[in-house]
PDB file of N, CA and C in Angstrom:
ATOM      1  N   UNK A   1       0.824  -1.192   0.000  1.00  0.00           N
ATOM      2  CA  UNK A   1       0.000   0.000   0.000  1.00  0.00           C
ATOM      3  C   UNK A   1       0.867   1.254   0.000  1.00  0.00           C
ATOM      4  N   UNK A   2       2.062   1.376   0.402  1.00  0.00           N
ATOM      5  CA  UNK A   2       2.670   2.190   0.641  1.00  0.00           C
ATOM      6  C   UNK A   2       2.976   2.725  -0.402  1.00  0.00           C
ATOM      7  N   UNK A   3       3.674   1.762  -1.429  1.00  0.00           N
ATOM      8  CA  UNK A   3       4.241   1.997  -2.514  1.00  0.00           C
ATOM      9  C   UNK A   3       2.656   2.946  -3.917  1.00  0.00           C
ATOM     10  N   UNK A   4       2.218   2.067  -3.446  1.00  0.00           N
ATOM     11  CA  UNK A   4       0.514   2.633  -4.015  1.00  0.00           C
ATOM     12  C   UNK A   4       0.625   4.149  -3.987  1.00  0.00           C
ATOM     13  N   UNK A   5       0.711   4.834  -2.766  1.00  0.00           N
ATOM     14  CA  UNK A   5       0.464   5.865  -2.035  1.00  0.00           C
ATOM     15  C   UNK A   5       1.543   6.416  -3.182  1.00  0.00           C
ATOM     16  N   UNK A   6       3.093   6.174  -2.732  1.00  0.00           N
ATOM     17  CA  UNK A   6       4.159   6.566  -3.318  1.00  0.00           C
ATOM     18  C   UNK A   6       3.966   7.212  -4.697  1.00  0.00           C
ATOM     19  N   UNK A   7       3.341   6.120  -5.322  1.00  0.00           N
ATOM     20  CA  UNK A   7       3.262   6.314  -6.827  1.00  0.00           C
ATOM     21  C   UNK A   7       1.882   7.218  -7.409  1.00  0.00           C
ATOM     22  N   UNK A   8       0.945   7.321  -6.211  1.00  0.00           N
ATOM     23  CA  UNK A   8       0.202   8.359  -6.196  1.00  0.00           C
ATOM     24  C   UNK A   8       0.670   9.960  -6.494  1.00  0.00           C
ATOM     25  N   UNK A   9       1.476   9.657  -5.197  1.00  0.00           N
ATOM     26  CA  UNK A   9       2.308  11.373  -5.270  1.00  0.00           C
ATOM     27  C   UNK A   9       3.004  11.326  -6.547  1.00  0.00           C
ATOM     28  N   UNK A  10       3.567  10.920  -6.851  1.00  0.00           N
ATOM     29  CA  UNK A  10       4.353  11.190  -8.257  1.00  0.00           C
ATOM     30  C   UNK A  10       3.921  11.467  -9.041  1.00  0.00           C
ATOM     31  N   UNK A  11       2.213  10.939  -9.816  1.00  0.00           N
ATOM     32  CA  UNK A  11       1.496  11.475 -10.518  1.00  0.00           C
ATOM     33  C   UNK A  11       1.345  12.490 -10.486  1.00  0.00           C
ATOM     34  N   UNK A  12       0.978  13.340  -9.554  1.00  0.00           N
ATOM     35  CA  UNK A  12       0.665  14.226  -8.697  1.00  0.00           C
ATOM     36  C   UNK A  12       1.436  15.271  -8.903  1.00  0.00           C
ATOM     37  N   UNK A  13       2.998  14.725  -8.423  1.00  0.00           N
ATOM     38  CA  UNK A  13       4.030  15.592  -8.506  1.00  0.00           C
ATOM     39  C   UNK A  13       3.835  16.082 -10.065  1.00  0.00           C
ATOM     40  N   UNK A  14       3.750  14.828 -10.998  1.00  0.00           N
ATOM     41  CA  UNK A  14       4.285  14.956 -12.408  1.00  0.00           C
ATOM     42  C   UNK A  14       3.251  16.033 -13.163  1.00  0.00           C
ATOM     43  N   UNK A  15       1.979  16.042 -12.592  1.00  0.00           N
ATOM     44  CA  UNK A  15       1.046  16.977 -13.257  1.00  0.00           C
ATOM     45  C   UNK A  15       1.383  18.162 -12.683  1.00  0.00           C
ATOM     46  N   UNK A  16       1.540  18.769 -11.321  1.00  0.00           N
ATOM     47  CA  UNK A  16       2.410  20.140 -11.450  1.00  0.00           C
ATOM     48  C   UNK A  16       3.413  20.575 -12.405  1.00  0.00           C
ATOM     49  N   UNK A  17       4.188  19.482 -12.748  1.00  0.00           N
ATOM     50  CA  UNK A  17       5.240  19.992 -13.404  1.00  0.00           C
ATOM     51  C   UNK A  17       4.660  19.872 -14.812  1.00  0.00           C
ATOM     52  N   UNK A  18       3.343  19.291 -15.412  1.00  0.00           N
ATOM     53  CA  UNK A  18       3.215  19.820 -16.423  1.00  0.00           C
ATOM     54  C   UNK A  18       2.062  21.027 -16.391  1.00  0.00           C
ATOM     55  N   UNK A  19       1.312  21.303 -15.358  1.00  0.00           N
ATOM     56  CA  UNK A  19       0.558  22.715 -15.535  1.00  0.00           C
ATOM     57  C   UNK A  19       2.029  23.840 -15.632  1.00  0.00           C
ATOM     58  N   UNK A  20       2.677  23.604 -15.266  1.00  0.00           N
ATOM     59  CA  UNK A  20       3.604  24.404 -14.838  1.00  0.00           C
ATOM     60  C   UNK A  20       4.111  24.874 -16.109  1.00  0.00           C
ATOM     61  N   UNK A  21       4.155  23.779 -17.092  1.00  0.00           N
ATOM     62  CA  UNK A  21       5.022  23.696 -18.224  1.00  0.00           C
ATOM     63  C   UNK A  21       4.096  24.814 -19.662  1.00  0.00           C
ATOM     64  N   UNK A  22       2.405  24.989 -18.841  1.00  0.00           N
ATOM     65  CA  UNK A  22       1.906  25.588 -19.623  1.00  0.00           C
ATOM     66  C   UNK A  22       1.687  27.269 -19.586  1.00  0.00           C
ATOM     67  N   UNK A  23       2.544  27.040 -18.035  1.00  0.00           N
ATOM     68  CA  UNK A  23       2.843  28.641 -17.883  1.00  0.00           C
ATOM     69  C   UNK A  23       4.002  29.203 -18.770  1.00  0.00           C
ATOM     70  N   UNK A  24       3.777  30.564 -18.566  1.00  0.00           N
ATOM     71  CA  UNK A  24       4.731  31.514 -19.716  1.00  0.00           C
ATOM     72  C   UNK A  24       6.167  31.879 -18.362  1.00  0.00           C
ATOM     73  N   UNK A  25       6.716  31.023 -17.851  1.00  0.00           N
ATOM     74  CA  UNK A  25       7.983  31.232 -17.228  1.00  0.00           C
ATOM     75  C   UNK A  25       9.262  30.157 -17.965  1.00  0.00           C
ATOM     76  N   UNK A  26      10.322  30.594 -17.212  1.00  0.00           N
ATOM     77  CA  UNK A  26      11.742  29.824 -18.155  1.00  0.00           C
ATOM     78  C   UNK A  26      11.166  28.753 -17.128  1.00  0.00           C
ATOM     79  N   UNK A  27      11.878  27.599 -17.614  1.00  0.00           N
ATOM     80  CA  UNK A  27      11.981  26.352 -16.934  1.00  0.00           C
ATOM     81  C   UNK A  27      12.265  26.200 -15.480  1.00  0.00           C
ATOM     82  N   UNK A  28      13.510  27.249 -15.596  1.00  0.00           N
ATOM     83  CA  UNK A  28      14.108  26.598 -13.973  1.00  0.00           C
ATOM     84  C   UNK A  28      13.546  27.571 -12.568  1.00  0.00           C
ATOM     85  N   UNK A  29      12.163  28.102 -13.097  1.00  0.00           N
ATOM     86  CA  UNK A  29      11.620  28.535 -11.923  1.00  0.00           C
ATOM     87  C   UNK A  29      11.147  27.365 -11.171  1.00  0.00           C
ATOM     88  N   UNK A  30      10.656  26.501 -11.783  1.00  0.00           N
ATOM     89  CA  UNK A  30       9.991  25.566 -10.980  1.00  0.00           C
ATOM     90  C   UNK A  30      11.552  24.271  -9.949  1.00  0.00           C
ATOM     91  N   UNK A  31      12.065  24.466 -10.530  1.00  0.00           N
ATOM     92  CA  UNK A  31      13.161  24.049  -9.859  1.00  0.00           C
ATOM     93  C   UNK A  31      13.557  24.947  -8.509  1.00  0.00           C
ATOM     94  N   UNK A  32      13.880  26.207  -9.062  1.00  0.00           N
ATOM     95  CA  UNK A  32      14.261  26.883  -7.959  1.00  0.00           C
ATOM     96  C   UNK A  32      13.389  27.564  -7.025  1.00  0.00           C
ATOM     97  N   UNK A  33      12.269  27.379  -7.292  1.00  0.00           N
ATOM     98  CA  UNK A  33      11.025  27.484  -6.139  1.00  0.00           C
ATOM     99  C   UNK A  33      10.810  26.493  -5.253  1.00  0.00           C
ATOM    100  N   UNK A  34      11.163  25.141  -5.658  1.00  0.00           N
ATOM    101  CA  UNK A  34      10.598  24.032  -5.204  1.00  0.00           C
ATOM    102  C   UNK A  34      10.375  23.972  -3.682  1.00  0.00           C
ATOM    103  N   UNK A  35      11.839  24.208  -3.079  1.00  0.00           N
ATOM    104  CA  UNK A  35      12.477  24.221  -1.795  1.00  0.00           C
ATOM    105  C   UNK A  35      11.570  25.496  -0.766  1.00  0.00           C
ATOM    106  N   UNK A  36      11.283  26.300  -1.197  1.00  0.00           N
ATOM    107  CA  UNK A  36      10.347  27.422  -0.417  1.00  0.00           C
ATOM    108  C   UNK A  36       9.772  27.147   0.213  1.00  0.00           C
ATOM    109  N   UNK A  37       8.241  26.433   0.093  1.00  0.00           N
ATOM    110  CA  UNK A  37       7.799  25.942   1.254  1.00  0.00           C
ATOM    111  C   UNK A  37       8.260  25.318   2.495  1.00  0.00           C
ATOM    112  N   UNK A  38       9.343  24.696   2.249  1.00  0.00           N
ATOM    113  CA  UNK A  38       9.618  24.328   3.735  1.00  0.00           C
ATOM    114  C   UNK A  38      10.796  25.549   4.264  1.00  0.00           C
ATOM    115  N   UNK A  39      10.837  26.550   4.018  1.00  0.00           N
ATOM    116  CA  UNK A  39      10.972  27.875   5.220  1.00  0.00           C
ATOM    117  C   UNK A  39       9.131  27.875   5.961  1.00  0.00           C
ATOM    118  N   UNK A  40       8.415  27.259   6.146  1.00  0.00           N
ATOM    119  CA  UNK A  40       7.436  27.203   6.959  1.00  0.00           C
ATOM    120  C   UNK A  40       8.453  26.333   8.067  1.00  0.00           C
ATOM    121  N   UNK A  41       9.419  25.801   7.938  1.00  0.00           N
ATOM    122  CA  UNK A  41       9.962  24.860   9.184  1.00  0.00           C
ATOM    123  C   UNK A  41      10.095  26.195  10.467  1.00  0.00           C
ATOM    124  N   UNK A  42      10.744  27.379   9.783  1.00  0.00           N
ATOM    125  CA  UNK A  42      11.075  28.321  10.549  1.00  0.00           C
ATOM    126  C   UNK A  42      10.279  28.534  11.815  1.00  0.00           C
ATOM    127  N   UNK A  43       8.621  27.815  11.622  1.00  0.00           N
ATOM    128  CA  UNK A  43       7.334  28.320  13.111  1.00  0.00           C
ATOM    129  C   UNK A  43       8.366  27.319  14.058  1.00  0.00           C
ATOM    130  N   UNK A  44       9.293  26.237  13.807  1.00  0.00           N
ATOM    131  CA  UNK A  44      10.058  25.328  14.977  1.00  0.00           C
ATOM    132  C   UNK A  44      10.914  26.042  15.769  1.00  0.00           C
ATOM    133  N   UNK A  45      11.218  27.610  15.633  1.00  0.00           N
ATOM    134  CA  UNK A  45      11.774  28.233  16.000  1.00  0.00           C
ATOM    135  C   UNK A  45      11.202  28.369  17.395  1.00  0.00           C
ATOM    136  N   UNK A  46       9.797  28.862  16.968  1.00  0.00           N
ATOM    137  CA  UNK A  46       8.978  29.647  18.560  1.00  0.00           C
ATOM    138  C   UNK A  46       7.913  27.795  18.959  1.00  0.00           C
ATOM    139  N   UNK A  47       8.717  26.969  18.669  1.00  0.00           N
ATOM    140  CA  UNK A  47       8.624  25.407  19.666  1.00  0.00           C
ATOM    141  C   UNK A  47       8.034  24.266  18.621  1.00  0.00           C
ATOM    142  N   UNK A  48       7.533  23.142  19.135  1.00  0.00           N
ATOM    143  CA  UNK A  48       6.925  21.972  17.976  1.00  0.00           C
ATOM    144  C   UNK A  48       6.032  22.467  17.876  1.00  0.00           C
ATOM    145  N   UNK A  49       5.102  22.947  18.942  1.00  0.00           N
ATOM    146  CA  UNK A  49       3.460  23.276  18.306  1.00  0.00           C
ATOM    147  C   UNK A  49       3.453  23.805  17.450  1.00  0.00           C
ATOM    148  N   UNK A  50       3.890  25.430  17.342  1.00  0.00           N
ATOM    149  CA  UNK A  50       4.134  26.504  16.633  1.00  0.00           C
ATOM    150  C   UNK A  50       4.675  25.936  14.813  1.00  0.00           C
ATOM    151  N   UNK A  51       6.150  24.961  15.174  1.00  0.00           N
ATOM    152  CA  UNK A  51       6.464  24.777  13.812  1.00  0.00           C
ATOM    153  C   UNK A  51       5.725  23.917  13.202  1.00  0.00           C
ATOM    154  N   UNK A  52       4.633  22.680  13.755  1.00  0.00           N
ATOM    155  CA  UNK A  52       4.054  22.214  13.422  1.00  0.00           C
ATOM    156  C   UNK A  52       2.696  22.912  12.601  1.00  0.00           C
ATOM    157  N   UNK A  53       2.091  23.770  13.353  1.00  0.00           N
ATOM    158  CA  UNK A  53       1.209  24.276  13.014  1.00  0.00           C
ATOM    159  C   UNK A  53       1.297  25.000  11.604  1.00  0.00           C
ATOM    160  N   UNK A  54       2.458  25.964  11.235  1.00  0.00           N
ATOM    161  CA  UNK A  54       2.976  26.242  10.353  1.00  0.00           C
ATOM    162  C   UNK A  54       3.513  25.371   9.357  1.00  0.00           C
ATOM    163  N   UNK A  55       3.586  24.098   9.724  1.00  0.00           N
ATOM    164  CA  UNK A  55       4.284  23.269   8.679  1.00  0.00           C
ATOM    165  C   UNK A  55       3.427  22.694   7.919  1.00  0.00           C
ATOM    166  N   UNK A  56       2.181  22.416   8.750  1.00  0.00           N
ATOM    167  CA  UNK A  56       1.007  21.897   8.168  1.00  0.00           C
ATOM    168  C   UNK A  56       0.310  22.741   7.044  1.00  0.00           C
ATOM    169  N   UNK A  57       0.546  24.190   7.746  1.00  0.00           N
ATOM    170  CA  UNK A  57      -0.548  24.754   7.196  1.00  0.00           C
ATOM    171  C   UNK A  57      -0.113  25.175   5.715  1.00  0.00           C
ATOM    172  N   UNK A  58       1.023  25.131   5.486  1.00  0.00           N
ATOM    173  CA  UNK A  58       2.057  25.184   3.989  1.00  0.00           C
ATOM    174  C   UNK A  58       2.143  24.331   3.084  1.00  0.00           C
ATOM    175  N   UNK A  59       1.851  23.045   3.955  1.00  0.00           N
ATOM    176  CA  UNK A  59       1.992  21.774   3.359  1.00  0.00           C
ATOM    177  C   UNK A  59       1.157  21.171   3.306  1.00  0.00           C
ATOM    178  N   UNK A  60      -0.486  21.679   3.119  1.00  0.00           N
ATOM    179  CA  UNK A  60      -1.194  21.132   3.047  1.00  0.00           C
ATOM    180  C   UNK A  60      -1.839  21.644   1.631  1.00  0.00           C
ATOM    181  N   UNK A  61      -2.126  20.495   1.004  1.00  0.00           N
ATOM    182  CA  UNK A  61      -2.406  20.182  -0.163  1.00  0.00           C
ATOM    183  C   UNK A  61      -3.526  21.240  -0.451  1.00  0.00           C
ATOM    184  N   UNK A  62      -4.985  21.522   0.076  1.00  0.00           N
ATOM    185  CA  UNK A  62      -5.379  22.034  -0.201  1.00  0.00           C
ATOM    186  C   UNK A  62      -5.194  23.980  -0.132  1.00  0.00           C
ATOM    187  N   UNK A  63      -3.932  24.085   0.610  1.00  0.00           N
ATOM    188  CA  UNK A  63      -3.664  25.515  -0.238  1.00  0.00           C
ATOM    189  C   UNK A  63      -2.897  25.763  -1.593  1.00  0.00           C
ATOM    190  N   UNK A  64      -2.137  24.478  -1.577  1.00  0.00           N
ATOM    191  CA  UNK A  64      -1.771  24.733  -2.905  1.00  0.00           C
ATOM    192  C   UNK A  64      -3.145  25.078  -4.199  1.00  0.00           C
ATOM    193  N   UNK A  65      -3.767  24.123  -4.263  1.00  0.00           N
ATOM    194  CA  UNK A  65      -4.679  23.955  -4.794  1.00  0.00           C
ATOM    195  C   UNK A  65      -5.802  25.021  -4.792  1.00  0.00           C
ATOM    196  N   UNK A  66      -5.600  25.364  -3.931  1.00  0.00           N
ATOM    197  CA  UNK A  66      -6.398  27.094  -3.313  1.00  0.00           C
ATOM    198  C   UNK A  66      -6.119  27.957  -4.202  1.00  0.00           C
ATOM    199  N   UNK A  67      -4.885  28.192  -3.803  1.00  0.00           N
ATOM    200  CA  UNK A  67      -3.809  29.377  -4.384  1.00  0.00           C
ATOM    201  C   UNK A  67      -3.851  28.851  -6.089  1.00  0.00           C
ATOM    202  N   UNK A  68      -3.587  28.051  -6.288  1.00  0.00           N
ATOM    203  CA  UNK A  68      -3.593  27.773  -7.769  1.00  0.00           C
ATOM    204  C   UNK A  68      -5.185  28.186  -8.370  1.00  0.00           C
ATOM    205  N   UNK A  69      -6.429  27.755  -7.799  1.00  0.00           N
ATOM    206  CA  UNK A  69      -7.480  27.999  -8.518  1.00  0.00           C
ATOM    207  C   UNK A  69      -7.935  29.744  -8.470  1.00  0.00           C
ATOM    208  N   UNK A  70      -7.550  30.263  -7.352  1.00  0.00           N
ATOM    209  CA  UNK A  70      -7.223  31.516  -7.193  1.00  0.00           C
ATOM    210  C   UNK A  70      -6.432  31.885  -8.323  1.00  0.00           C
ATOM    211  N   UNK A  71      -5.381  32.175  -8.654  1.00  0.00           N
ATOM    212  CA  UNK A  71      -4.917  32.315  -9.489  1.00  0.00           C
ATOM    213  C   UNK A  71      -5.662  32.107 -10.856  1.00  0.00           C
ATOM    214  N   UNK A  72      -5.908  30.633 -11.507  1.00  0.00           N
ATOM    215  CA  UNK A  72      -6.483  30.818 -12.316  1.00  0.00           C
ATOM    216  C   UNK A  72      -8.254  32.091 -12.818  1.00  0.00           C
ATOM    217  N   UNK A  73      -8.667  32.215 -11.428  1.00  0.00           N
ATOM    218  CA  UNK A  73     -10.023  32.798 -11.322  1.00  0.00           C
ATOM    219  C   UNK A  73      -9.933  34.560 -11.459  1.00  0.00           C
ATOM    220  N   UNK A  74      -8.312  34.483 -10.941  1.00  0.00           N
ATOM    221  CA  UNK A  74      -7.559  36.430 -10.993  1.00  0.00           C
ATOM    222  C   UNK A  74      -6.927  35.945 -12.643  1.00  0.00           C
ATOM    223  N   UNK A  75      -6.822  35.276 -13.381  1.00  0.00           N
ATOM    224  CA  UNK A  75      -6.024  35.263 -14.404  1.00  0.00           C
ATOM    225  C   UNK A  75      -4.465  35.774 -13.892  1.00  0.00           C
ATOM    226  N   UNK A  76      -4.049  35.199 -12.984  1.00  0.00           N
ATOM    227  CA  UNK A  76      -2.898  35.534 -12.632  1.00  0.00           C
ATOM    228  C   UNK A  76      -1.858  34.606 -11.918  1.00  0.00           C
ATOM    229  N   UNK A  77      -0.519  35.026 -13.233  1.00  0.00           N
ATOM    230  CA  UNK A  77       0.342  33.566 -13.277  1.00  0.00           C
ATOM    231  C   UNK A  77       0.882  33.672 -12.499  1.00  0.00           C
ATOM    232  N   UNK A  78       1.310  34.466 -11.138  1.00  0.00           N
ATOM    233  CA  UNK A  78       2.670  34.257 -10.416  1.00  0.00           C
ATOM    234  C   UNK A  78       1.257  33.232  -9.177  1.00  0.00           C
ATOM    235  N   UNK A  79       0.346  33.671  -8.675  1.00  0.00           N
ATOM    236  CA  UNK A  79      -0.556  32.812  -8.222  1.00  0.00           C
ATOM    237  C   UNK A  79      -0.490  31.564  -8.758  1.00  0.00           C
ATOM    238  N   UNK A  80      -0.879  31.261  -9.803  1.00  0.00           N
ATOM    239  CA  UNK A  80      -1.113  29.727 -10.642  1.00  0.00           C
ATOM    240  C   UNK A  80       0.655  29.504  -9.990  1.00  0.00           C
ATOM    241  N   UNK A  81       1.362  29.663 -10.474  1.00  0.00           N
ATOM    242  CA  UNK A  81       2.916  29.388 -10.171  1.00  0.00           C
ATOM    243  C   UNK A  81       2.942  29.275  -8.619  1.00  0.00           C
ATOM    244  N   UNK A  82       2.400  29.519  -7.375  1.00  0.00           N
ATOM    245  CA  UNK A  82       2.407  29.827  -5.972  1.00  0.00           C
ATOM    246  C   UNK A  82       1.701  28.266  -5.745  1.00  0.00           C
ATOM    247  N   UNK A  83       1.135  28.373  -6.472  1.00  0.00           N
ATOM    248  CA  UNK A  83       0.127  27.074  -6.114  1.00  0.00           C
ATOM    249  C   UNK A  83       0.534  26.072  -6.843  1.00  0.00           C
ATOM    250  N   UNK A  84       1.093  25.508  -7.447  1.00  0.00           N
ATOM    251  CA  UNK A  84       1.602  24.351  -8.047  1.00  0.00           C
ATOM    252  C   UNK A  84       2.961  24.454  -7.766  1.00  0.00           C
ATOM    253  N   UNK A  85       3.602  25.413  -6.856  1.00  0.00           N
ATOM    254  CA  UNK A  85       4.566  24.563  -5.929  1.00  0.00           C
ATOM    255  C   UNK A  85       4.629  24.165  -4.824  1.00  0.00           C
ATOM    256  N   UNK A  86       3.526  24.781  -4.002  1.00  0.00           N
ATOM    257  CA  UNK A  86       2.846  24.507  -2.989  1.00  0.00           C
ATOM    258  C   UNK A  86       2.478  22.503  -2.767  1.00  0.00           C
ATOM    259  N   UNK A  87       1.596  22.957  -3.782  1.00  0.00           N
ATOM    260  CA  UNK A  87       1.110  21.469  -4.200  1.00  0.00           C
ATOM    261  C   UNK A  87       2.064  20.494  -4.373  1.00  0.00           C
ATOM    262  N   UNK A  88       2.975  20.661  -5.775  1.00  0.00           N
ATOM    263  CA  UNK A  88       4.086  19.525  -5.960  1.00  0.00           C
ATOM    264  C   UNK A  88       5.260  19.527  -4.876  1.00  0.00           C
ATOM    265  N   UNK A  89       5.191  20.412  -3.956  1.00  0.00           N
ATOM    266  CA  UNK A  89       6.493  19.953  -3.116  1.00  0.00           C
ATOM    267  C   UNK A  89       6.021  19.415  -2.189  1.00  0.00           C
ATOM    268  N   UNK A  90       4.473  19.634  -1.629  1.00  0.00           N
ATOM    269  CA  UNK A  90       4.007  18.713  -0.508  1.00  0.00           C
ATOM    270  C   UNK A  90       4.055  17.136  -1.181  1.00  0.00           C
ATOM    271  N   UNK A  91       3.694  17.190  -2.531  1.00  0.00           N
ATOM    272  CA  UNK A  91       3.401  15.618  -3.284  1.00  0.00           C
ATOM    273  C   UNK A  91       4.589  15.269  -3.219  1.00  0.00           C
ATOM    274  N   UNK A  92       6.016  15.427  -3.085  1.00  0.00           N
ATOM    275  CA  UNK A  92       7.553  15.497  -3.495  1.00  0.00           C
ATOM    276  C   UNK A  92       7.883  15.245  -1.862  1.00  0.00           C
ATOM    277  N   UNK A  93       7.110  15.527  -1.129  1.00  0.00           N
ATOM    278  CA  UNK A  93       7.736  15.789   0.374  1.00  0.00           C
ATOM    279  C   UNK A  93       7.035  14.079   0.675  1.00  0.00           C
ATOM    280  N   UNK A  94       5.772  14.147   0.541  1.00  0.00           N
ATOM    281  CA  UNK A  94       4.914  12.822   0.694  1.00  0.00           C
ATOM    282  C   UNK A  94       6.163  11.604   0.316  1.00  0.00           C
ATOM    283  N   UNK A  95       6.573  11.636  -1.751  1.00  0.00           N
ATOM    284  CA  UNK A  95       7.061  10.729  -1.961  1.00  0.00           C
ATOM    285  C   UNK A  95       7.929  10.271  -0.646  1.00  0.00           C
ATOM    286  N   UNK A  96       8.768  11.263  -0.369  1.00  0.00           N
ATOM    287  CA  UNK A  96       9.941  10.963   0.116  1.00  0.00           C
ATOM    288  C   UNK A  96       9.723  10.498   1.771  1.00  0.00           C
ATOM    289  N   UNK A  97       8.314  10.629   2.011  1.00  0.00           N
ATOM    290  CA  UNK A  97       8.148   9.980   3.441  1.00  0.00           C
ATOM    291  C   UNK A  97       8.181  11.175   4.676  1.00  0.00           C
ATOM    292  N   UNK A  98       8.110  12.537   3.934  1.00  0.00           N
ATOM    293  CA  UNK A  98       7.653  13.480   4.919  1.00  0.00           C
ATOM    294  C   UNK A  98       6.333  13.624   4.834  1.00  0.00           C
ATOM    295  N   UNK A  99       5.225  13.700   5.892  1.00  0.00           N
ATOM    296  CA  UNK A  99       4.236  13.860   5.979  1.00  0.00           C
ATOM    297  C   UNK A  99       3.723  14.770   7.093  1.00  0.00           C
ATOM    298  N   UNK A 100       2.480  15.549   7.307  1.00  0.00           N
ATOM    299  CA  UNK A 100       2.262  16.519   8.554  1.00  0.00           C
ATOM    300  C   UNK A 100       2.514  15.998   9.494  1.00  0.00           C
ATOM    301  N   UNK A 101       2.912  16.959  10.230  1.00  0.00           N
ATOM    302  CA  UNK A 101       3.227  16.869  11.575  1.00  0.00           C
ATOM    303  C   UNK A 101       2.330  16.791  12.622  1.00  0.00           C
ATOM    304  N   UNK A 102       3.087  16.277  14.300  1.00  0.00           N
ATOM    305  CA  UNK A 102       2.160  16.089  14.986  1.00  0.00           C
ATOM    306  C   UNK A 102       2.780  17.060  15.915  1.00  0.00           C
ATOM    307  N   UNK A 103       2.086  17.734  16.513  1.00  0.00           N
ATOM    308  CA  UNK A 103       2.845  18.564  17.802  1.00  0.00           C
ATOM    309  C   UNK A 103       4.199  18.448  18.878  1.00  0.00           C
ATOM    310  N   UNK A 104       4.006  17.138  19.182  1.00  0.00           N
ATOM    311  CA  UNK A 104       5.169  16.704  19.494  1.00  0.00           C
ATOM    312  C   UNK A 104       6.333  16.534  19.774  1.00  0.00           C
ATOM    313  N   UNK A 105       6.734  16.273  18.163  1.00  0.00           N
ATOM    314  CA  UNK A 105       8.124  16.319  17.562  1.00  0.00           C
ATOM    315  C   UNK A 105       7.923  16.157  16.219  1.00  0.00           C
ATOM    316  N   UNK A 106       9.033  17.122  15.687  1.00  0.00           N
ATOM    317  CA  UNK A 106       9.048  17.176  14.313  1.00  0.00           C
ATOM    318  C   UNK A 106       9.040  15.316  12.939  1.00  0.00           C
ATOM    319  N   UNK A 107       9.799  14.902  14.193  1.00  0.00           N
ATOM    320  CA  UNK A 107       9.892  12.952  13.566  1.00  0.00           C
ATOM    321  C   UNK A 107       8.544  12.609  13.389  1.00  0.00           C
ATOM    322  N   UNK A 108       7.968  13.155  13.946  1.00  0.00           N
ATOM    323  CA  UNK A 108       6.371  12.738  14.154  1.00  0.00           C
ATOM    324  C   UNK A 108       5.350  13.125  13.046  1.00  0.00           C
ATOM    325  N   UNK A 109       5.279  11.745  11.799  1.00  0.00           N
ATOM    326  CA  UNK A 109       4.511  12.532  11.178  1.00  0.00           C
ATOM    327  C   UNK A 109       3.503  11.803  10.889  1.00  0.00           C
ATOM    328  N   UNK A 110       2.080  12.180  10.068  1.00  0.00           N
ATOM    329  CA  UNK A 110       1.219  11.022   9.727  1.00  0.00           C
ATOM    330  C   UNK A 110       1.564  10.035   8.619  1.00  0.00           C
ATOM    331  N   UNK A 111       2.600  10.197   8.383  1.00  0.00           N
ATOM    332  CA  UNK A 111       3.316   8.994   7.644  1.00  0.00           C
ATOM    333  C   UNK A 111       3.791   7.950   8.473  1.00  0.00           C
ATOM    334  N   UNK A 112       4.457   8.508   9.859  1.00  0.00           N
ATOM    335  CA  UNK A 112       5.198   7.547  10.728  1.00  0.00           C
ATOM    336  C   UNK A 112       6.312   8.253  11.244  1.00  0.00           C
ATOM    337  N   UNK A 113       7.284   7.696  11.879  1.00  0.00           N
ATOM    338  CA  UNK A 113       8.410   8.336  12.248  1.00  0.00           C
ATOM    339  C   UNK A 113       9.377   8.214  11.097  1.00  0.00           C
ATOM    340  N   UNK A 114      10.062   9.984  11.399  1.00  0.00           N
ATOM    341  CA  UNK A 114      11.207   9.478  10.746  1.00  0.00           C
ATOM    342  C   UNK A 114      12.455   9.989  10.651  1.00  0.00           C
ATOM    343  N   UNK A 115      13.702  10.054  10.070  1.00  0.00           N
ATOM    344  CA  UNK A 115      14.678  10.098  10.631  1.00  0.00           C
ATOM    345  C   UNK A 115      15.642   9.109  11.648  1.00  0.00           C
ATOM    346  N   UNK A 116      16.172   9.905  12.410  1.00  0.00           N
ATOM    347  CA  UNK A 116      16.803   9.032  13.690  1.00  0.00           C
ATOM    348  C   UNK A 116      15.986   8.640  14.547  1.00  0.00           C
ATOM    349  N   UNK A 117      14.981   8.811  14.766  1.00  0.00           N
ATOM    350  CA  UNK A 117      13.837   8.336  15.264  1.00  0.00           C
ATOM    351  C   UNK A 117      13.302   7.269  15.090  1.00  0.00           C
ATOM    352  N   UNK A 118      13.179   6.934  13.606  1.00  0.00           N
ATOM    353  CA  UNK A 118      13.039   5.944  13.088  1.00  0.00           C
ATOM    354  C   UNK A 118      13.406   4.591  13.036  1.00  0.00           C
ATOM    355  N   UNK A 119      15.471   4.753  13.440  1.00  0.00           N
ATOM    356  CA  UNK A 119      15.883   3.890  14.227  1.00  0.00           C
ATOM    357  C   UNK A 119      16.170   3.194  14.861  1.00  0.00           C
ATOM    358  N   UNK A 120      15.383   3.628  16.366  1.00  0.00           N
ATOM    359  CA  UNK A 120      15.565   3.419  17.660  1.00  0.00           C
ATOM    360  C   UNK A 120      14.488   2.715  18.071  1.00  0.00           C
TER     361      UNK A 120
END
């Protein structure tokens, strides 16, 4: 099932990167945006709740998807572009076995533990 899931996100991932492809930007924006969303880690600063709360709320699928239909509804591409990286880096974060957080600790996610955590 896991792998199921896995190959879910990738679809997922792969259709951002082709709405993306129908926007009027050079290529390697979507590359060099990718990584942005997770400066939401930064709420771990003021404790887990805090970065959790913030981590979720970035990485949750339905703002990408927000922000993207927004965008399309303003006819406006840096929106459409906000939201389909939103989207594909949470789907990109999923593949890789990051999932929301639980208050906790950051290891703590609804995927499972992970990291050094994971380990032990």
């Amino acid at each position: 099932m896991k792998n199921l899931l896995k190959l879910e996100e990738l679809f997922m991932f792969g259709v951002t990167i082709f709405l993306f492809s129908r926007l009027d930007y050079a290529w390697w924006w979507y590359p060099a945006l990718l990584f942005t969303p997770d400066l939401s880690m930064l709420g771990y600063l003021g404790g887990t709740r805090l970065g959790a709360l913030t981590y979720n709320f970035i990485h949750h699928k339905a703002l990408g998807i927000g922000v993207y239909i927004l965008g399309i509804l303003s006819a406006n591409p840096a929106l459409q572009l906000a939201g389909l990286i939103l989207f594909g880096h949470s789907s990109m974060d999923r593949i890789l076995g990051y999932g929301l957080k639980y208050p906790d600790a950051f290891q703590h996610t609804h995927l499972g533990i992970i990291g050094q955590a994971q380990k032990q």
